[in-house]
Protein backbone atom coordinates (compact mmCIF):
# COMPACT_ATOMS: atom_id res chain seq x y z
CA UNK A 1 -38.78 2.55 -43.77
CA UNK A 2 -35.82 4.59 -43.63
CA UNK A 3 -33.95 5.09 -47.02
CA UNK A 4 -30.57 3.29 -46.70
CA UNK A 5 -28.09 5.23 -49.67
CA UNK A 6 -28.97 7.14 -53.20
CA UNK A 7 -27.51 4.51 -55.20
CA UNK A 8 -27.54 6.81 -58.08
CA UNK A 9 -25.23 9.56 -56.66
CA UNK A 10 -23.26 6.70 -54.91
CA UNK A 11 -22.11 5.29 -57.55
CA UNK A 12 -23.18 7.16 -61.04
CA UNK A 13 -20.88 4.73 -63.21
CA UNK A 14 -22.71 1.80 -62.10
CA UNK A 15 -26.51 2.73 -64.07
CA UNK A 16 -24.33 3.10 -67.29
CA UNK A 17 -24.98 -0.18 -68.37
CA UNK A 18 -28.83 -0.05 -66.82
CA UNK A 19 -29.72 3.48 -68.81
CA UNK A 20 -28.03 1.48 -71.95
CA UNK A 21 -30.18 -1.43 -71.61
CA UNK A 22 -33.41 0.96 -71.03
CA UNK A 23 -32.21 3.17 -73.83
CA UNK A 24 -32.11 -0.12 -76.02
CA UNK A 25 -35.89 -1.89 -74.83
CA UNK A 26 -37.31 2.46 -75.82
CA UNK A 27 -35.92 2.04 -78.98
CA UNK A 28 -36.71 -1.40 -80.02
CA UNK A 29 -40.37 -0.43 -80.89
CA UNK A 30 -42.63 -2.49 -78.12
CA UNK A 31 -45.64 -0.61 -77.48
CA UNK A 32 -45.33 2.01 -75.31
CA UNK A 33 -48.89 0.68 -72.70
CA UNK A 34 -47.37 -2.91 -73.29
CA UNK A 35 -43.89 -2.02 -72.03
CA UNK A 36 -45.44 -0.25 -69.02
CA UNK A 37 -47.91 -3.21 -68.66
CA UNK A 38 -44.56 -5.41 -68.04
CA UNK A 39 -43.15 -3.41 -65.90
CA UNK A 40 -46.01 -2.80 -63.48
CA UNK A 41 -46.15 -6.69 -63.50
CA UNK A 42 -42.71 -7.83 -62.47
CA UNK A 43 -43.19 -4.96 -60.29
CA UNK A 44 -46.30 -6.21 -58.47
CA UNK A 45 -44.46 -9.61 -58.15
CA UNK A 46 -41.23 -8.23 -56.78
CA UNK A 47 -43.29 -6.03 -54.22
CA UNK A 48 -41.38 -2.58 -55.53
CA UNK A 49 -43.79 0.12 -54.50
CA UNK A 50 -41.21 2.54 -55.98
CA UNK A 51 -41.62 1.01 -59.32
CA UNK A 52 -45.42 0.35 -59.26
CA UNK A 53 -45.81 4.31 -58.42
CA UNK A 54 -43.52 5.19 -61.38
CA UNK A 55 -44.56 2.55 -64.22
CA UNK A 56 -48.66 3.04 -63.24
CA UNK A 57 -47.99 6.70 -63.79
CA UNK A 58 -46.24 6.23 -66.97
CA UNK A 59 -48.70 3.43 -68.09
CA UNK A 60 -51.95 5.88 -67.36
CA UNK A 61 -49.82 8.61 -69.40
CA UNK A 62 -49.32 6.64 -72.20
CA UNK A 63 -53.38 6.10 -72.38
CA UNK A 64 -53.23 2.69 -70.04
CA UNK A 65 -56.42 2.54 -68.10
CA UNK A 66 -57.16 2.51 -64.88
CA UNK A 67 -59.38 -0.70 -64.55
CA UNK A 68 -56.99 -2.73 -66.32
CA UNK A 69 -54.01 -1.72 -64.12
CA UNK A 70 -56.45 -2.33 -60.99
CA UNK A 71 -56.92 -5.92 -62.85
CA UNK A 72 -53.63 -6.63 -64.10
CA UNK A 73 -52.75 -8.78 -61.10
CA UNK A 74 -55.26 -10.89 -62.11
CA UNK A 75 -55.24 -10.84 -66.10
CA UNK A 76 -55.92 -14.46 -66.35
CA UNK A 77 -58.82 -13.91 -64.84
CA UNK A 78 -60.57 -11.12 -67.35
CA UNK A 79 -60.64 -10.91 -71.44
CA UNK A 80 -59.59 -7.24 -71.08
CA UNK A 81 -56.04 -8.01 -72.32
CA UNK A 82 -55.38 -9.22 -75.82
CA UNK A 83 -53.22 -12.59 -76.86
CA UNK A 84 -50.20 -10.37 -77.36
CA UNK A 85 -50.28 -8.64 -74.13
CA UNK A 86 -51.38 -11.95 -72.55
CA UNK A 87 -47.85 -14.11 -73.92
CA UNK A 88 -46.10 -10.85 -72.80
CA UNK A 89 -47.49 -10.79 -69.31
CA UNK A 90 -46.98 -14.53 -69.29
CA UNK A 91 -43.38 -14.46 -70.17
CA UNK A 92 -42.63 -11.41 -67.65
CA UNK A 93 -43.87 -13.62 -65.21
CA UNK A 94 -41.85 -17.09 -65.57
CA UNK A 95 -39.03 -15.00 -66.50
CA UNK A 96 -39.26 -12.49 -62.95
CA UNK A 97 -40.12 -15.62 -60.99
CA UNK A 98 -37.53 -18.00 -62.85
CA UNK A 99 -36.27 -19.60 -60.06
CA UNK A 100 -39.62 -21.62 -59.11
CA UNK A 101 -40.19 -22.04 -63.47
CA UNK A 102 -39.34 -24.56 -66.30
CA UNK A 103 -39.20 -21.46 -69.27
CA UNK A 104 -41.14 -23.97 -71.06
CA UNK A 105 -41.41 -24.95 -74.83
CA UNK A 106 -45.14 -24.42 -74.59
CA UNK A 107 -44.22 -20.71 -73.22
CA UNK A 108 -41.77 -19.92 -75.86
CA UNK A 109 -44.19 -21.05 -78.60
CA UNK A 110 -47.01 -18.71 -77.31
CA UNK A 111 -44.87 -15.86 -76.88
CA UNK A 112 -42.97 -16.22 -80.39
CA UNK A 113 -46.97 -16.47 -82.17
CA UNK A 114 -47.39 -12.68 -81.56
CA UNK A 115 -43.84 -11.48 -81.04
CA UNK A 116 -40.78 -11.87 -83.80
CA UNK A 117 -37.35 -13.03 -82.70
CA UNK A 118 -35.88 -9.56 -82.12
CA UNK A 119 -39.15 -8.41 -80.22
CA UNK A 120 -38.87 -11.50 -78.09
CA UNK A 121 -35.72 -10.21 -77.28
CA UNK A 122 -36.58 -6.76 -76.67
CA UNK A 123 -39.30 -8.11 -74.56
CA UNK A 124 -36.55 -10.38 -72.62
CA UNK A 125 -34.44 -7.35 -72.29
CA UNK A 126 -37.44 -5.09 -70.84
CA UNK A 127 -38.27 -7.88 -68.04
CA UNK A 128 -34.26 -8.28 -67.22
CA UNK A 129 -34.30 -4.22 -66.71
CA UNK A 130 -37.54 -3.80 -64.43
CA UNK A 131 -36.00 -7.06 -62.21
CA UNK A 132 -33.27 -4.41 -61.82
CA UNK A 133 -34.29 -1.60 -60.97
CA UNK A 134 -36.90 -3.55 -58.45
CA UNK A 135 -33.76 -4.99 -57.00
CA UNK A 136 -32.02 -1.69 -56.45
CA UNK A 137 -35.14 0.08 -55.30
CA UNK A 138 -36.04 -2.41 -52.80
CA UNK A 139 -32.32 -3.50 -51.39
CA UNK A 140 -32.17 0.65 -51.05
CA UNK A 141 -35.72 1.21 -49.73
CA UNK A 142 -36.31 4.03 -52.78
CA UNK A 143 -39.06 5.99 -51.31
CA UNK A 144 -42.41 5.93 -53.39
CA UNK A 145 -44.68 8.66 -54.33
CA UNK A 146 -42.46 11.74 -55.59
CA UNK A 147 -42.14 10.13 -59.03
CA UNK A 148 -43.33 12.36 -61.99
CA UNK A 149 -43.89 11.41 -65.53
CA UNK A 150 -41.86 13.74 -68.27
């Protein structure tokens, strides 16, 4: 696939609002292999090979292992997650796929038994960011693979 336009140098005002909205999820204290954990997710779902290559680097740098990012697509299936990371994953992916979801009560209650209102929000905010970037990525045909964690 041909890359269509750097969004980025295109248009440098527009990530203002994006970097702000990163720059609050970093700062709001979710775990640094659970943040990465979401991303890779909604990342998986939304078929953004851009993102996967960036978050699965990050994820492994921040001590993520490998066999539970090869399982991750399939967390319901294995005991290698905890309940935390389990509501989180669960949430990332009504919330990514929202259109086809009822954000049930059910939901909500499992997510707010291991998160507190502000994480929940901070976790909200993390899963509205990566559907971003996704979007931009994909819509622009970002090309994968030259992505380097700091």
């Amino acid at each position: 696939m041909k890359k269509r336009l750097n969004y980025q140098s295109a248009a440098p005002g527009a990530l203002k609002g994006m970097l702000e909205l990163e720059k609050f999820v970093h700062s709001s204290g979710l775990e640094r292999r659970l943040y990465h954990l979401i991303k890779t997710r909604a990342s998986q779902i939304n078929g953004c090979a851009y993102c996967l290559d960036m978050h699965t680097k990050d994820a492994r740098k921040a001590g993520e292992t490998e066999q539970r990012l090869y399982l991750l697509s399939a967390w319901r299936e294995t005991a290698m997650f905890s309940d935390r990371e389990r509501a989180a994953l669960a949430w990332t992916e009504a919330m990514t796929l929202i259109s086809e979801n009822d954000m049930s009560d059910a939901l909500y209650e499992q997510v707010t038994q291991h998160f507190s209102e502000q994480e929940v929000v901070a976790l909200s905010m993390a899963i509205i960011a990566i559907n971003g970037w996704n979007r931009l990525a994909i819509s622009f045909r970002v090309e994968p693979g030259s992505y380097e964690p700091e």
